[in-house]
PDB file of N, CA and C in Angstrom:
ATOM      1  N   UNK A   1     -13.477  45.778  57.746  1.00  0.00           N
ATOM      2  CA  UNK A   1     -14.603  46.500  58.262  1.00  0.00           C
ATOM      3  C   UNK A   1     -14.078  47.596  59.187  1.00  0.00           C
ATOM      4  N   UNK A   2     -14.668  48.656  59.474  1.00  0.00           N
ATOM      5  CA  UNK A   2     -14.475  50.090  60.205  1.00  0.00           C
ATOM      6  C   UNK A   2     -14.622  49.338  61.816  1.00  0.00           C
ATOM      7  N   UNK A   3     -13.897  50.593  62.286  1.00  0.00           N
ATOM      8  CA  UNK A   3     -14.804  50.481  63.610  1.00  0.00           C
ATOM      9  C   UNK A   3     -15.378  50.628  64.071  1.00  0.00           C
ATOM     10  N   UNK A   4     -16.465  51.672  63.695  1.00  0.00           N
ATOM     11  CA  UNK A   4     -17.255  52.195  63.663  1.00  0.00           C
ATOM     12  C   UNK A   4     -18.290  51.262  63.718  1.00  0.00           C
ATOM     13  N   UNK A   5     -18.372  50.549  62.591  1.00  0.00           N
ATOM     14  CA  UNK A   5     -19.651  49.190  62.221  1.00  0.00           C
ATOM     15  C   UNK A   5     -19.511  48.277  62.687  1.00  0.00           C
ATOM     16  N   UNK A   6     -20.083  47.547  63.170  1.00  0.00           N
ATOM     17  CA  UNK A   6     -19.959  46.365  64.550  1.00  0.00           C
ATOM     18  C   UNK A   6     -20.130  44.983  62.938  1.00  0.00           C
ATOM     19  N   UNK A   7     -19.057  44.322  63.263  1.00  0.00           N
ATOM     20  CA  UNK A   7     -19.285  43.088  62.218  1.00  0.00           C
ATOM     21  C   UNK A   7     -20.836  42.705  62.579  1.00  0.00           C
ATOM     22  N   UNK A   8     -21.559  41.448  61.475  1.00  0.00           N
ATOM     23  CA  UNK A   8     -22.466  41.088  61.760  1.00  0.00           C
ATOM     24  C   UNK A   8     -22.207  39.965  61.323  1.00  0.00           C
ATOM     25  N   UNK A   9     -22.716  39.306  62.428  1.00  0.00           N
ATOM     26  CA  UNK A   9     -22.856  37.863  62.046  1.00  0.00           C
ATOM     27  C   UNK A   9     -23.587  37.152  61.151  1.00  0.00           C
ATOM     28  N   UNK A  10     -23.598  36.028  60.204  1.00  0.00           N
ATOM     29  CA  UNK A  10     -24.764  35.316  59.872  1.00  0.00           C
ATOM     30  C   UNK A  10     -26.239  35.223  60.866  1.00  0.00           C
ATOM     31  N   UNK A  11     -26.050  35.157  62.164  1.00  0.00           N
ATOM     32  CA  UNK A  11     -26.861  34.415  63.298  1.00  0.00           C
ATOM     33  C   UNK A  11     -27.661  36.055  63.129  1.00  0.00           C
ATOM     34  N   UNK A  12     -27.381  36.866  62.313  1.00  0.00           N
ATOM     35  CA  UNK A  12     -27.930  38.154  63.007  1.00  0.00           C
ATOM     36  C   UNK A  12     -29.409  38.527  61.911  1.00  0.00           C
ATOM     37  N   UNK A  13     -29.366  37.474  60.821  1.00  0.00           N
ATOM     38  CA  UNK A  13     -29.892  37.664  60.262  1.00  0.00           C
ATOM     39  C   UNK A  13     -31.054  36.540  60.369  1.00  0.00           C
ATOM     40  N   UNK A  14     -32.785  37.127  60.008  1.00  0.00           N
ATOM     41  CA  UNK A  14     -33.791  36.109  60.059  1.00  0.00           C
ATOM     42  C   UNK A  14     -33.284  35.794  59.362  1.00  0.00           C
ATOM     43  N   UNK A  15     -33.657  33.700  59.506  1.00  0.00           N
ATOM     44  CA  UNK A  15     -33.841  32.666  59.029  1.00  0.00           C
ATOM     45  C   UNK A  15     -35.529  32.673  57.986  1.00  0.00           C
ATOM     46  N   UNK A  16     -35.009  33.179  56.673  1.00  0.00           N
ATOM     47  CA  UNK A  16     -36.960  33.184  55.783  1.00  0.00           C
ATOM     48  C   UNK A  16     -37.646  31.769  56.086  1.00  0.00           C
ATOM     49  N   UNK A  17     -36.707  30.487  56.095  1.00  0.00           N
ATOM     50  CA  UNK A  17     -37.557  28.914  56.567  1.00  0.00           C
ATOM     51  C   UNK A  17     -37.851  29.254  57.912  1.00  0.00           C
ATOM     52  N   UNK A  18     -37.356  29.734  58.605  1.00  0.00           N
ATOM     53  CA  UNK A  18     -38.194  29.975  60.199  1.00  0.00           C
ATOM     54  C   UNK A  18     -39.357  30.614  60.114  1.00  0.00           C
ATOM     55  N   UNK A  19     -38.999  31.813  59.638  1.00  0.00           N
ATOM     56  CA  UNK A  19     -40.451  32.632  59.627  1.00  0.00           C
ATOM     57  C   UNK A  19     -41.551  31.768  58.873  1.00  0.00           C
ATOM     58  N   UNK A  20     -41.298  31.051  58.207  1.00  0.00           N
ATOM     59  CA  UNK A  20     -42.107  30.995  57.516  1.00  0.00           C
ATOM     60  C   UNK A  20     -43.074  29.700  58.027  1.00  0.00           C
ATOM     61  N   UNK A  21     -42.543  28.933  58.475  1.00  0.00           N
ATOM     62  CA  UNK A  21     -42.548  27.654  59.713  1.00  0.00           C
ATOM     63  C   UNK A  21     -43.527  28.784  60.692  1.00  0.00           C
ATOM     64  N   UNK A  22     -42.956  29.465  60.815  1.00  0.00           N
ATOM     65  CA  UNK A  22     -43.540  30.822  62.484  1.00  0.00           C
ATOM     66  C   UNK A  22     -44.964  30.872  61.670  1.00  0.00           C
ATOM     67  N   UNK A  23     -45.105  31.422  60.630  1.00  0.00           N
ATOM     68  CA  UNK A  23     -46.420  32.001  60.179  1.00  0.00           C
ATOM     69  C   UNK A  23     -47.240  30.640  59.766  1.00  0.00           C
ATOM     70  N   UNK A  24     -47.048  29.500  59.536  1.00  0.00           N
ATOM     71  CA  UNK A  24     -47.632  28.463  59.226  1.00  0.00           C
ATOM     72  C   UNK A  24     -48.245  27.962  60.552  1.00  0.00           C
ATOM     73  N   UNK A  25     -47.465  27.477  61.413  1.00  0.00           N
ATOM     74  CA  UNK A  25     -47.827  27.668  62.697  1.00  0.00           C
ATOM     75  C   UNK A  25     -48.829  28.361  63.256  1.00  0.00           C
ATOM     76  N   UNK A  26     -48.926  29.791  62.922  1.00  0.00           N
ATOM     77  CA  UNK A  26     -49.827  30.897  63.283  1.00  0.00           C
ATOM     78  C   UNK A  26     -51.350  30.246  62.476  1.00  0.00           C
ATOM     79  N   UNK A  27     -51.258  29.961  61.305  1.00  0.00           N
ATOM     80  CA  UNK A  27     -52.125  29.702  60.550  1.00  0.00           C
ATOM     81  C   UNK A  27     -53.029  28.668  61.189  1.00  0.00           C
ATOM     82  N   UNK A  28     -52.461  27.662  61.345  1.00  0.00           N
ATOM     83  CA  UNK A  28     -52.744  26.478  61.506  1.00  0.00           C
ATOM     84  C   UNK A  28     -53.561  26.009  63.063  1.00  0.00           C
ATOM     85  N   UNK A  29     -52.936  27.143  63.962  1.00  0.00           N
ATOM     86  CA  UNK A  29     -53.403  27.109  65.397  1.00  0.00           C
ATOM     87  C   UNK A  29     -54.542  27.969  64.814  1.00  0.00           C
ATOM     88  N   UNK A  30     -54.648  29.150  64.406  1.00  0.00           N
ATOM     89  CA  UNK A  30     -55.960  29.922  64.099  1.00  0.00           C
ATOM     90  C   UNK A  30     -56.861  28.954  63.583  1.00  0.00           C
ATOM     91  N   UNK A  31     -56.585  28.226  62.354  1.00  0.00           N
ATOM     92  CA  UNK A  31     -57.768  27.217  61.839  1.00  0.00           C
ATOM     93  C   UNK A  31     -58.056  25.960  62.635  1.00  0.00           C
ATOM     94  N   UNK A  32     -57.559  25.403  63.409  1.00  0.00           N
ATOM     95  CA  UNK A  32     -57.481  24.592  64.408  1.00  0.00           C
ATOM     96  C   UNK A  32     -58.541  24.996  65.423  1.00  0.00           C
ATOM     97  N   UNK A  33     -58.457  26.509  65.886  1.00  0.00           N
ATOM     98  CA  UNK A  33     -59.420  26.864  66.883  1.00  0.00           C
ATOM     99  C   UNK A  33     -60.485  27.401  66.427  1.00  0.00           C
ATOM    100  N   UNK A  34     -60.448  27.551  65.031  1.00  0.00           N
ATOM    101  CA  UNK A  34     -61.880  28.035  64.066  1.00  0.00           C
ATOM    102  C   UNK A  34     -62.740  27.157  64.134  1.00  0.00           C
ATOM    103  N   UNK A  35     -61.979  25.483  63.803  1.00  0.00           N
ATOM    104  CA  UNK A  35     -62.765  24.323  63.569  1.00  0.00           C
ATOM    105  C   UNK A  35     -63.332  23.955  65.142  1.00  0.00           C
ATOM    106  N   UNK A  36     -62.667  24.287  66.219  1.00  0.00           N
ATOM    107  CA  UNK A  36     -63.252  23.696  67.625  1.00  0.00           C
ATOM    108  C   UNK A  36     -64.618  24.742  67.686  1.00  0.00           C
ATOM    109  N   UNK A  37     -63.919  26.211  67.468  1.00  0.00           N
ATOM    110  CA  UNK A  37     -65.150  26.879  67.988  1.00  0.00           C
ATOM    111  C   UNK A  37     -66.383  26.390  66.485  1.00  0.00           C
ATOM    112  N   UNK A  38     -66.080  26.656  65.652  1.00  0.00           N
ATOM    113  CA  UNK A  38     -67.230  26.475  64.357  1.00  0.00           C
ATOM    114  C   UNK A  38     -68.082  27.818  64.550  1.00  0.00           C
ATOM    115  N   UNK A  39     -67.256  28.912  64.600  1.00  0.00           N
ATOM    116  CA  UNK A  39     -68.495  29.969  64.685  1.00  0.00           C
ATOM    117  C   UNK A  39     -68.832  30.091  63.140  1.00  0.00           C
ATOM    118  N   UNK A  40     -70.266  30.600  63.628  1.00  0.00           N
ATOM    119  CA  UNK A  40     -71.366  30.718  62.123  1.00  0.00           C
ATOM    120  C   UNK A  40     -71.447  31.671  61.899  1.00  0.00           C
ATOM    121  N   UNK A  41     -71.377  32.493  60.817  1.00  0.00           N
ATOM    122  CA  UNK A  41     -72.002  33.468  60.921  1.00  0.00           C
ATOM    123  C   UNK A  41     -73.251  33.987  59.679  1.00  0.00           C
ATOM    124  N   UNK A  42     -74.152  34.958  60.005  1.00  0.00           N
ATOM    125  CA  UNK A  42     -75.212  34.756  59.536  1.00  0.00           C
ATOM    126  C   UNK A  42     -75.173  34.830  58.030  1.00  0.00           C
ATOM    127  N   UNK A  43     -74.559  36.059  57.712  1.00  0.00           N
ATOM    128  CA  UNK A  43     -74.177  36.376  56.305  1.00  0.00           C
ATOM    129  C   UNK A  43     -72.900  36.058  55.698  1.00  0.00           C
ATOM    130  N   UNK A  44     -72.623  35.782  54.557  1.00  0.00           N
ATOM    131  CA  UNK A  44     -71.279  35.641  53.972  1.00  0.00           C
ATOM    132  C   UNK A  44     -70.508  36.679  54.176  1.00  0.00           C
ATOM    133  N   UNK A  45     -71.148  37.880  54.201  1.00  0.00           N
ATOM    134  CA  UNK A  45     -70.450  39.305  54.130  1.00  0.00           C
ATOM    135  C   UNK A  45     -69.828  39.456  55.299  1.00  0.00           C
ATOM    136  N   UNK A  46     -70.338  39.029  55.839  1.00  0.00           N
ATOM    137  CA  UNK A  46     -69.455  38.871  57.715  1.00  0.00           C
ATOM    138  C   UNK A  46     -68.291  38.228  57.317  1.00  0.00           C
ATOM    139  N   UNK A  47     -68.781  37.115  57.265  1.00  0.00           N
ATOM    140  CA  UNK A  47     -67.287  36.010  57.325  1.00  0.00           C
ATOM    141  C   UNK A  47     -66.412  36.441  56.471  1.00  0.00           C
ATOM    142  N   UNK A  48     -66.562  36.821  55.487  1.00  0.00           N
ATOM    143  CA  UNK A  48     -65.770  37.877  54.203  1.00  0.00           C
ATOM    144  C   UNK A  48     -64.762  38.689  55.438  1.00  0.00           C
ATOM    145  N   UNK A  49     -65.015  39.592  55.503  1.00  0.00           N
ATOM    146  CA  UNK A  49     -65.005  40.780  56.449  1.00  0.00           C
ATOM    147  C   UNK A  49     -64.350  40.443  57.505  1.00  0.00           C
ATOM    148  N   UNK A  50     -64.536  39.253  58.352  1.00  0.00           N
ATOM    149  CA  UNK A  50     -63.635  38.829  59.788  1.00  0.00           C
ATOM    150  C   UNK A  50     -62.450  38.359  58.869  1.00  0.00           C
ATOM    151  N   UNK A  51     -62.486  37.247  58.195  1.00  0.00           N
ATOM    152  CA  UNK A  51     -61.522  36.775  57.260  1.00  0.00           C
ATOM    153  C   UNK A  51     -60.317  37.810  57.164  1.00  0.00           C
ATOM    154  N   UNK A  52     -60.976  38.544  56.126  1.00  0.00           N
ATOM    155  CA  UNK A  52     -60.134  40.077  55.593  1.00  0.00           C
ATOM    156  C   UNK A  52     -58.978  40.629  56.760  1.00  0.00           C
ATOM    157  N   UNK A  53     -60.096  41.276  57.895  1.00  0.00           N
ATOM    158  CA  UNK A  53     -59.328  41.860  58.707  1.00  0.00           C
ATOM    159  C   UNK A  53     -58.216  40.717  59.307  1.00  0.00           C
ATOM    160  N   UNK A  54     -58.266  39.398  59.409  1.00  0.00           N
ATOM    161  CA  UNK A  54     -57.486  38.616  60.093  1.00  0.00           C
ATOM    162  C   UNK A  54     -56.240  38.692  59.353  1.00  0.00           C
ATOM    163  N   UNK A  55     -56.549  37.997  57.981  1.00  0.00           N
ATOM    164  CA  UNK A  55     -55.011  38.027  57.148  1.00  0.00           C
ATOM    165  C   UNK A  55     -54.867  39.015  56.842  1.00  0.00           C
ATOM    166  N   UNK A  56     -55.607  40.467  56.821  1.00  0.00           N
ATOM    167  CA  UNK A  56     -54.686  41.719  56.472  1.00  0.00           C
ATOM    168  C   UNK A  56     -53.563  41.999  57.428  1.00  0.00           C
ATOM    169  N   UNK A  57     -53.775  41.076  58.401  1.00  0.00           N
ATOM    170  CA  UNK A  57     -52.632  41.447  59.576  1.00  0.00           C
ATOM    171  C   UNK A  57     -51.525  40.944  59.087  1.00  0.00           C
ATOM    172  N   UNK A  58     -51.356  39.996  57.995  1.00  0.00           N
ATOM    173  CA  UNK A  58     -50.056  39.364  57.664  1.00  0.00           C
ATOM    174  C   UNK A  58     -49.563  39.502  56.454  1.00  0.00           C
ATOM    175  N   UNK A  59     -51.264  39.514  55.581  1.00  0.00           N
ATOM    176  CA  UNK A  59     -50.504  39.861  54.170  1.00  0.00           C
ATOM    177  C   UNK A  59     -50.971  40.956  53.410  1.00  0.00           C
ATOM    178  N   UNK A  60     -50.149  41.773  52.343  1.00  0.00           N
ATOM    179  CA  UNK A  60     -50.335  42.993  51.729  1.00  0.00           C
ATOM    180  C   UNK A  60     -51.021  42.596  50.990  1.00  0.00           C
ATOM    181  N   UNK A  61     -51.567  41.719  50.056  1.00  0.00           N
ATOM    182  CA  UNK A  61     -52.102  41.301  49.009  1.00  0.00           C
ATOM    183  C   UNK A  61     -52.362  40.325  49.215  1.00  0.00           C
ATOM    184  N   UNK A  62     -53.592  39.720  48.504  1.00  0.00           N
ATOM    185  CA  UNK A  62     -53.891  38.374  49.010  1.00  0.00           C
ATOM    186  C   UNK A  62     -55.389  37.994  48.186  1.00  0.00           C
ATOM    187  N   UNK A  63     -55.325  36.451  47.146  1.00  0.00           N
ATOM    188  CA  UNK A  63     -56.371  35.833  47.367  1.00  0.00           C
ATOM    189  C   UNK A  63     -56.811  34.774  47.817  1.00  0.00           C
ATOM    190  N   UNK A  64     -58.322  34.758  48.135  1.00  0.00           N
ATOM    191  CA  UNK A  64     -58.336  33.464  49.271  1.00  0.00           C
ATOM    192  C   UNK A  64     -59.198  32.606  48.438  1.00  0.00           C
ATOM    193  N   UNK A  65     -59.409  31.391  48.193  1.00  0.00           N
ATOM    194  CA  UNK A  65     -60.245  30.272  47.820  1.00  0.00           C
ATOM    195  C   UNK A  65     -60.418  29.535  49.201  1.00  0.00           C
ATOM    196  N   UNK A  66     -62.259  29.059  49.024  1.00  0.00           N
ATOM    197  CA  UNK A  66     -62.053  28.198  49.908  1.00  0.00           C
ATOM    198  C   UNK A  66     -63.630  27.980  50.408  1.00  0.00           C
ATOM    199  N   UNK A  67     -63.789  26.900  51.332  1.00  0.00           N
ATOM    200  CA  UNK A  67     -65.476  26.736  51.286  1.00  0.00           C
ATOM    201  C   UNK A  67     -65.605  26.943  53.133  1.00  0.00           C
ATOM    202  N   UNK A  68     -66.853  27.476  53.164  1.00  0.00           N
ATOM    203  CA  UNK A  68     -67.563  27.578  54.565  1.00  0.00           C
ATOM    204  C   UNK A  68     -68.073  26.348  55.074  1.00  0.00           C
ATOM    205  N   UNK A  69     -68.312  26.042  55.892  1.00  0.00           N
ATOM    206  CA  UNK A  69     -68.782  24.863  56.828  1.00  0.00           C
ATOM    207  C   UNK A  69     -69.808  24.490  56.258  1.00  0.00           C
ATOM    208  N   UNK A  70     -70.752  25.458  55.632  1.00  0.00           N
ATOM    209  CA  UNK A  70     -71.854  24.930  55.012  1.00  0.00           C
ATOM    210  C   UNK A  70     -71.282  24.517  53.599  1.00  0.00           C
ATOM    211  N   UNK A  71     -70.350  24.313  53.070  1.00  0.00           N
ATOM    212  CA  UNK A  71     -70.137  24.188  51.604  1.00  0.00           C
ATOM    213  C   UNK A  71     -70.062  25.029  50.610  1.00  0.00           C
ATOM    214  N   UNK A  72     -70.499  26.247  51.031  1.00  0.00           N
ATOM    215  CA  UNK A  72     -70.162  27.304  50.064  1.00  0.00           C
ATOM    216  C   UNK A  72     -69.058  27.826  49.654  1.00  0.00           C
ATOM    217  N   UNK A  73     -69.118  28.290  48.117  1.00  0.00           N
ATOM    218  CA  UNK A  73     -67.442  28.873  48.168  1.00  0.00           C
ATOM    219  C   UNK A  73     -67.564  29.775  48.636  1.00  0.00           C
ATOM    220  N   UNK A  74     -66.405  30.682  48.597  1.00  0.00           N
ATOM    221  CA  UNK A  74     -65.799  31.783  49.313  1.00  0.00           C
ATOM    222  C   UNK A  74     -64.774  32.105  48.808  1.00  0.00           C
ATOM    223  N   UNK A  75     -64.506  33.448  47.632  1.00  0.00           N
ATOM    224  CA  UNK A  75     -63.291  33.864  47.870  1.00  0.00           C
ATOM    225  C   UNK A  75     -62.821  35.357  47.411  1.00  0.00           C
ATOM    226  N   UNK A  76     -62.403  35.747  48.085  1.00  0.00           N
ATOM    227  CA  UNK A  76     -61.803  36.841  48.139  1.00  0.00           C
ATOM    228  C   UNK A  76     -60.561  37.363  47.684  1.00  0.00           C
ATOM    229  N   UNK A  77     -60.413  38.739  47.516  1.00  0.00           N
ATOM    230  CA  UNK A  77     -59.299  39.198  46.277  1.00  0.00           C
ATOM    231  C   UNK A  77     -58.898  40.514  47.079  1.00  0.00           C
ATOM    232  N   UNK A  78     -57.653  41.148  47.477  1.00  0.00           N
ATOM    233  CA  UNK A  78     -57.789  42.269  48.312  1.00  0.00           C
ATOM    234  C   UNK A  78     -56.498  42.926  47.486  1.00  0.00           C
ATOM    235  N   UNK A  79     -56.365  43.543  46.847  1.00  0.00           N
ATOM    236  CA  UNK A  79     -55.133  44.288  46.438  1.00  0.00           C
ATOM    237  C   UNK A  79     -54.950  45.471  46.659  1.00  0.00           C
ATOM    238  N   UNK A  80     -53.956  46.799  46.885  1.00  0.00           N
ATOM    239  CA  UNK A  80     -54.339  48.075  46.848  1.00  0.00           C
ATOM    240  C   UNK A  80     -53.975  49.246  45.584  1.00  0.00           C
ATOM    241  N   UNK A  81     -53.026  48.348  45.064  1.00  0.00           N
ATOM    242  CA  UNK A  81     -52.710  48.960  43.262  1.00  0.00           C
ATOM    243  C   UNK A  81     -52.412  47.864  42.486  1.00  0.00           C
ATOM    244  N   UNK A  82     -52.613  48.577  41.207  1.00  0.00           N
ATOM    245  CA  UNK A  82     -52.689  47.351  39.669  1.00  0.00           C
ATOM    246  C   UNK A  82     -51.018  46.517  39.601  1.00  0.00           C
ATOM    247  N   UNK A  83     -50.159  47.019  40.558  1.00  0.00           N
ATOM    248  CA  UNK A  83     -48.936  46.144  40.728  1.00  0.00           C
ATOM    249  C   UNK A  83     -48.971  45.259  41.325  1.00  0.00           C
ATOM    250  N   UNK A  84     -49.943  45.259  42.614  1.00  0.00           N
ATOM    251  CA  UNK A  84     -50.468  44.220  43.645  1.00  0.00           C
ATOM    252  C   UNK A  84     -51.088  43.574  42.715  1.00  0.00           C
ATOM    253  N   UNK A  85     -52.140  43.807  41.741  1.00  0.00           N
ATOM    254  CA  UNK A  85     -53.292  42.664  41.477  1.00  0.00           C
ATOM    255  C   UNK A  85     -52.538  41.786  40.055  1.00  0.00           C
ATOM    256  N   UNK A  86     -51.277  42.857  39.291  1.00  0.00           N
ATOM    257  CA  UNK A  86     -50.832  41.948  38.555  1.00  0.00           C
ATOM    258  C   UNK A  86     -49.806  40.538  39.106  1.00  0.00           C
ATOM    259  N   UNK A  87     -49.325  41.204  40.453  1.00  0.00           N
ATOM    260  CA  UNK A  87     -48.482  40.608  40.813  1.00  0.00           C
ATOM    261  C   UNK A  87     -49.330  38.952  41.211  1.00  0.00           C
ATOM    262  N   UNK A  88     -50.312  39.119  41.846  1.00  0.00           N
ATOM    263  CA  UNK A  88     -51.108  38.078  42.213  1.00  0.00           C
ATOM    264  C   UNK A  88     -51.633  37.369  40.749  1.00  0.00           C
ATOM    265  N   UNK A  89     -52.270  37.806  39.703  1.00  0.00           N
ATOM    266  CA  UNK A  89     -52.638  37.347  39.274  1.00  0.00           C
ATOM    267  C   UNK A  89     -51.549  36.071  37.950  1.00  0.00           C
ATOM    268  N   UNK A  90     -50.130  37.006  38.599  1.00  0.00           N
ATOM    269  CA  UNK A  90     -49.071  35.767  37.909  1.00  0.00           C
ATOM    270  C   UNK A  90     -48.722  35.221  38.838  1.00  0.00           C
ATOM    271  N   UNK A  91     -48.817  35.213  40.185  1.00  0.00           N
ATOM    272  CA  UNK A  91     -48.634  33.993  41.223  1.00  0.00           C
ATOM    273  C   UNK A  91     -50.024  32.951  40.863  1.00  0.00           C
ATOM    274  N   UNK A  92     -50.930  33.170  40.416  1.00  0.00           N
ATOM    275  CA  UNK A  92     -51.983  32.654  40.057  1.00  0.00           C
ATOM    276  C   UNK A  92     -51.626  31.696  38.913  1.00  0.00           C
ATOM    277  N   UNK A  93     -51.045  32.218  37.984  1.00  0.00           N
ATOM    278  CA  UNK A  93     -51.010  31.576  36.768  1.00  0.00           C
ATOM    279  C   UNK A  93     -49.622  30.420  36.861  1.00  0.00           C
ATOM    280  N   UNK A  94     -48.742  31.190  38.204  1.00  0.00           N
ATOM    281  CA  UNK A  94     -47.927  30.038  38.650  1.00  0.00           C
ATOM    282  C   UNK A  94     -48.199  29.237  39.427  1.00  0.00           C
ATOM    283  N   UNK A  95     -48.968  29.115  40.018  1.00  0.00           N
ATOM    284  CA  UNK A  95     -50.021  28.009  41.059  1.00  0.00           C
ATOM    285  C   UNK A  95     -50.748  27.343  39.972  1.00  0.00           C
ATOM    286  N   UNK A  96     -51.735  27.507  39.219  1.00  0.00           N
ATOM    287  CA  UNK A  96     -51.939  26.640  38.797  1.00  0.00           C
ATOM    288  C   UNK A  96     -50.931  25.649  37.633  1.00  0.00           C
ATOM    289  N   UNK A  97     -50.350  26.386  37.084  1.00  0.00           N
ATOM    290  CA  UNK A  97     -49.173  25.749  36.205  1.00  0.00           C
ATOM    291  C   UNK A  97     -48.840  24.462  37.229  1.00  0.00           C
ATOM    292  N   UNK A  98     -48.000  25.010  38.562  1.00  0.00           N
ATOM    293  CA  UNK A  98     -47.753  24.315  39.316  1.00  0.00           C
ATOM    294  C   UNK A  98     -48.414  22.833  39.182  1.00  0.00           C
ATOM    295  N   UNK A  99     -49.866  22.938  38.865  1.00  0.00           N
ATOM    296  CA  UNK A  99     -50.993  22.152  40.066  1.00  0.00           C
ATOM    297  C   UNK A  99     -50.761  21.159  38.723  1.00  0.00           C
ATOM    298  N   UNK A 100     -51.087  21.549  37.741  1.00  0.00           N
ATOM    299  CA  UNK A 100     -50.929  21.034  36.356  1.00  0.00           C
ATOM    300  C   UNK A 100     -49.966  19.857  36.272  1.00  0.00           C
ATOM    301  N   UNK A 101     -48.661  20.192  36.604  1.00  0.00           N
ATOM    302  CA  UNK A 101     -47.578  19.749  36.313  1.00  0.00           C
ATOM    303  C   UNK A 101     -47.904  18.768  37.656  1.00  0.00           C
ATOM    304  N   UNK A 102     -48.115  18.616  38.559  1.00  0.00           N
ATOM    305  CA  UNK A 102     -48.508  17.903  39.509  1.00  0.00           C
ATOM    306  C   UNK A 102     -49.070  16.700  39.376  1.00  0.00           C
ATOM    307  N   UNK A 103     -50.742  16.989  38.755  1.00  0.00           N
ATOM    308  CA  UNK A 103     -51.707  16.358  38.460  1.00  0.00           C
ATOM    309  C   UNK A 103     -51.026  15.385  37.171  1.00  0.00           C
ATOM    310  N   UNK A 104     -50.209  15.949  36.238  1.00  0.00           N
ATOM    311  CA  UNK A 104     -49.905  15.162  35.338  1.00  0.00           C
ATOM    312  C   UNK A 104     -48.456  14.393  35.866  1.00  0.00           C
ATOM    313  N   UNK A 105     -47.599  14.629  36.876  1.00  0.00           N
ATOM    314  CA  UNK A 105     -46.860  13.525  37.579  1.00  0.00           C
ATOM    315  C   UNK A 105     -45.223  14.217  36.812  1.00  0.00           C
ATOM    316  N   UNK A 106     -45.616  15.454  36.616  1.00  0.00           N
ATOM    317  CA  UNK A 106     -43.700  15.949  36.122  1.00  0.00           C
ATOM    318  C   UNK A 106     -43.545  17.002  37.198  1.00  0.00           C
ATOM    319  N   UNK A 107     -44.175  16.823  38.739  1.00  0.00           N
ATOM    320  CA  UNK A 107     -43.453  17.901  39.806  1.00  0.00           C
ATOM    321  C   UNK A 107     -42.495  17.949  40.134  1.00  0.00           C
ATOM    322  N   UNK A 108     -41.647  16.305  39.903  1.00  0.00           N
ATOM    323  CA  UNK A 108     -40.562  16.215  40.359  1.00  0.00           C
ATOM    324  C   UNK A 108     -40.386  16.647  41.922  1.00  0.00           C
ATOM    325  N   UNK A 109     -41.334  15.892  42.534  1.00  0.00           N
ATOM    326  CA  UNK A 109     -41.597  15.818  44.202  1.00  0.00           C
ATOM    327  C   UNK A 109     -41.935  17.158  44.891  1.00  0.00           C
ATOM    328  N   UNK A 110     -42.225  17.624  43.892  1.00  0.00           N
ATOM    329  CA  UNK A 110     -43.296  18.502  44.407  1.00  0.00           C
ATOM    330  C   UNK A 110     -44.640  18.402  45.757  1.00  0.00           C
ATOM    331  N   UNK A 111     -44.926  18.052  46.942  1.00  0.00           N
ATOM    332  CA  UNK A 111     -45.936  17.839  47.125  1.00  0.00           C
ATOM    333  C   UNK A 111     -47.284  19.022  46.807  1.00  0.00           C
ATOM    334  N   UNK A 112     -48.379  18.055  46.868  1.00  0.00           N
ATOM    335  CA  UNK A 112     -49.536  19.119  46.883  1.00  0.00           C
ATOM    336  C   UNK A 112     -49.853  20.620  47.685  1.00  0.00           C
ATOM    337  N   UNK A 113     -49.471  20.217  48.768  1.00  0.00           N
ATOM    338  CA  UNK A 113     -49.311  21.371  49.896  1.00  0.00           C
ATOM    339  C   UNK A 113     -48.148  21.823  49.962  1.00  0.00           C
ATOM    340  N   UNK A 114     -47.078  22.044  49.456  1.00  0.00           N
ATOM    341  CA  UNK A 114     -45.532  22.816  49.395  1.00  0.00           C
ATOM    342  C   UNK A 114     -46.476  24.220  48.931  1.00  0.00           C
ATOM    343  N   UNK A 115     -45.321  25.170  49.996  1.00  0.00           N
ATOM    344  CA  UNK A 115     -45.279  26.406  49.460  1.00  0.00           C
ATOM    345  C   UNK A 115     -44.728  26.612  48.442  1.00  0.00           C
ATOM    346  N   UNK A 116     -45.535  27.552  47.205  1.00  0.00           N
ATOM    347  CA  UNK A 116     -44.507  27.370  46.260  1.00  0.00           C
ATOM    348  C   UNK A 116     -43.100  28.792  46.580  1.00  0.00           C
TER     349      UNK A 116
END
């Protein structure tokens, strides 16, 4: 190496299992304090909309499944080009494959909740 360029260590580089631990964390305290507070809100289009702006803070693309306090579904699809929405829609087709292979007992310890 030059002298110019300062070696770099391994240590210098993020850990992706940390971050990713970091953002689960993040998740989990947010839904944690969703469920204490239980705010309502009047229309779906709201909760749509708070939703949105929350995880647009983390992710570029993103769909959400999932039910409201009252039982309703809910889900949302946010992409900003047809590379984003293909890209999701084969993480899609690999999630459920996933779920498949699960349900029928060849995950090979897969759990239900693993990131894939």
């Amino acid at each position: 190496m030059s002298d110019d360029q300062p070696e770099k260590d391994f240590e210098d580089f993020e850990d992706p299992v940390e971050n990713d631990e970091e953002l689960r964390e993040l998740v989990e305290k947010a839904l944690k304090q969703s469920i204490v507070e239980k705010k309502t809100f009047k229309r779906r289009q709201d909760l749509a909309r708070r939703l949105c702006n929350i995880i647009s803070e983390y992710l570029d693309c993103y769909i959400l499944l999932g039910y409201d306090f009252q039982g309703r579904h809910l889900d949302i699809k946010s992409s900003k080009t047809p590379q984003q929405t293909e890209a999701l829609h084969s993480f899609l087709l690999k999630y459920f494959a996933s779920e498949m292979h699960h349900i029928k007992g060849l995950d090979h310890g897969m759990g239900p909740d693993e990131i894939l």
